[in-house]
C-alpha atoms as a PDB file:
ATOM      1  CA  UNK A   1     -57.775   6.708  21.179  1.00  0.00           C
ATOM      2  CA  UNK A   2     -58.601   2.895  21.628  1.00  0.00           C
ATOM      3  CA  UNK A   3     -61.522   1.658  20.035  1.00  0.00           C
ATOM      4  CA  UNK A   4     -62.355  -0.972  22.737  1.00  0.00           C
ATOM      5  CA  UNK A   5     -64.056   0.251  25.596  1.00  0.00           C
ATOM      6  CA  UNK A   6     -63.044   0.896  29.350  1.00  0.00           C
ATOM      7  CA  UNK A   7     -64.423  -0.888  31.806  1.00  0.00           C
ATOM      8  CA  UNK A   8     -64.226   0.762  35.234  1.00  0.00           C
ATOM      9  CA  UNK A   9     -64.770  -1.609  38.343  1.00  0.00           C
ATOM     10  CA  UNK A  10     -66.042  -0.272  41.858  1.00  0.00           C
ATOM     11  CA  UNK A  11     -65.435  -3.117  44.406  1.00  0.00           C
ATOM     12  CA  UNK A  12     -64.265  -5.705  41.869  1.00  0.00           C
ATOM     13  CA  UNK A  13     -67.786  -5.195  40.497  1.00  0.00           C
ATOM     14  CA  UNK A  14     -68.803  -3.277  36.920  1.00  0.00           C
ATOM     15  CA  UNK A  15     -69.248   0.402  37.688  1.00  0.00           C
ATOM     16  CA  UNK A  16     -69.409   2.153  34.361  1.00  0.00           C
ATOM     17  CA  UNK A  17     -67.766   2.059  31.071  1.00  0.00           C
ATOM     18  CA  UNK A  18     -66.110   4.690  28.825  1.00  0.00           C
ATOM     19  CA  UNK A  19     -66.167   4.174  25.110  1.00  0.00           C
ATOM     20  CA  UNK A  20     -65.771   6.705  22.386  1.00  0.00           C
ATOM     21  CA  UNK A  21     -68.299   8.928  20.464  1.00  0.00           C
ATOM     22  CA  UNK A  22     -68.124   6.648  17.546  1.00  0.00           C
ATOM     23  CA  UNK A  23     -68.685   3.479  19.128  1.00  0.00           C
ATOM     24  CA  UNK A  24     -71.860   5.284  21.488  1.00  0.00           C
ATOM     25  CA  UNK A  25     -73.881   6.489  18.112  1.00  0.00           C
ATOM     26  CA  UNK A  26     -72.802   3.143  16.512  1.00  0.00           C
ATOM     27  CA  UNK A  27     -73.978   0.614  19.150  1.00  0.00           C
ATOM     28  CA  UNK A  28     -77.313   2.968  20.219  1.00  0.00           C
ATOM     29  CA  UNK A  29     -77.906   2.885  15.955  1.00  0.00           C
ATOM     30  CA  UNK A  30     -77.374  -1.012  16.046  1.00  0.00           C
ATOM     31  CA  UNK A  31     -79.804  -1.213  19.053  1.00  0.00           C
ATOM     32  CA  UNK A  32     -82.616   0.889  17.476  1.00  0.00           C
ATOM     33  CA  UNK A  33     -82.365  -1.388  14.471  1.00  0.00           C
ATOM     34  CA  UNK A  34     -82.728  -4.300  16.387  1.00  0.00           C
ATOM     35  CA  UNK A  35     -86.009  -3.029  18.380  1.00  0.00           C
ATOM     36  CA  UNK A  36     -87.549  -2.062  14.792  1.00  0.00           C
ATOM     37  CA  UNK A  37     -86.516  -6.177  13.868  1.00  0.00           C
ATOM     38  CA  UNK A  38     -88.086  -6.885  17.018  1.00  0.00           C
ATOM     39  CA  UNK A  39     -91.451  -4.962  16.582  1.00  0.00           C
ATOM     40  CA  UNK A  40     -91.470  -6.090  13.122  1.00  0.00           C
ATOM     41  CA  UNK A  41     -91.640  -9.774  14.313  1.00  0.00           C
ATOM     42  CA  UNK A  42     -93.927  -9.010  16.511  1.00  0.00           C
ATOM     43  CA  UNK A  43     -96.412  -7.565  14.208  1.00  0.00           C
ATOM     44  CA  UNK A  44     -95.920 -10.705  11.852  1.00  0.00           C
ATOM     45  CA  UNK A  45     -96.837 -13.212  14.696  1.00  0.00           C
ATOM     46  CA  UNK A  46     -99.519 -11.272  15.234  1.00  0.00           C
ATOM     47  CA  UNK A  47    -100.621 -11.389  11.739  1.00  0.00           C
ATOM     48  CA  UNK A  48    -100.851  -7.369  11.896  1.00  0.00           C
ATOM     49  CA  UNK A  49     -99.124  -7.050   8.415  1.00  0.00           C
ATOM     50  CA  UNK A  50    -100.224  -5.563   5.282  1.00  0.00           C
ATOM     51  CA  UNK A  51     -99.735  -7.268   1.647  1.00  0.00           C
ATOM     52  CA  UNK A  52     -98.629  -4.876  -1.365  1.00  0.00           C
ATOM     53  CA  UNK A  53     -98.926  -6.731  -4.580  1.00  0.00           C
ATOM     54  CA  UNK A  54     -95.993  -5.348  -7.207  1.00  0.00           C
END
């Protein structure tokens, strides 16, 4: 099995895409970790952080 994905085209125009189970849970695991980045800059702009001294 090919780990690059297949593009399917209906009309010349992107229809849908087949990829395997590996690259799925990998690229929906890279995207939650970017939301949580995302949030967590958010929170910073907003100054809605907390401080723990060590």
């Amino acid at each position: 099995m090919s780990n690059e994905p297949i593009y399917i085209t209906k009309n010349r125009c992107g229809d849908m895409v087949i990829m395997s189970m590996e690259i799925y849970e990998n690229t929906m695991r890279r995207l939650a970790i970017y939301e949580d980045i995302e949030l967590s800059e958010s929170q910073i702009e907003n100054g809605q952080i907390k401080y723990k001294k060590l």
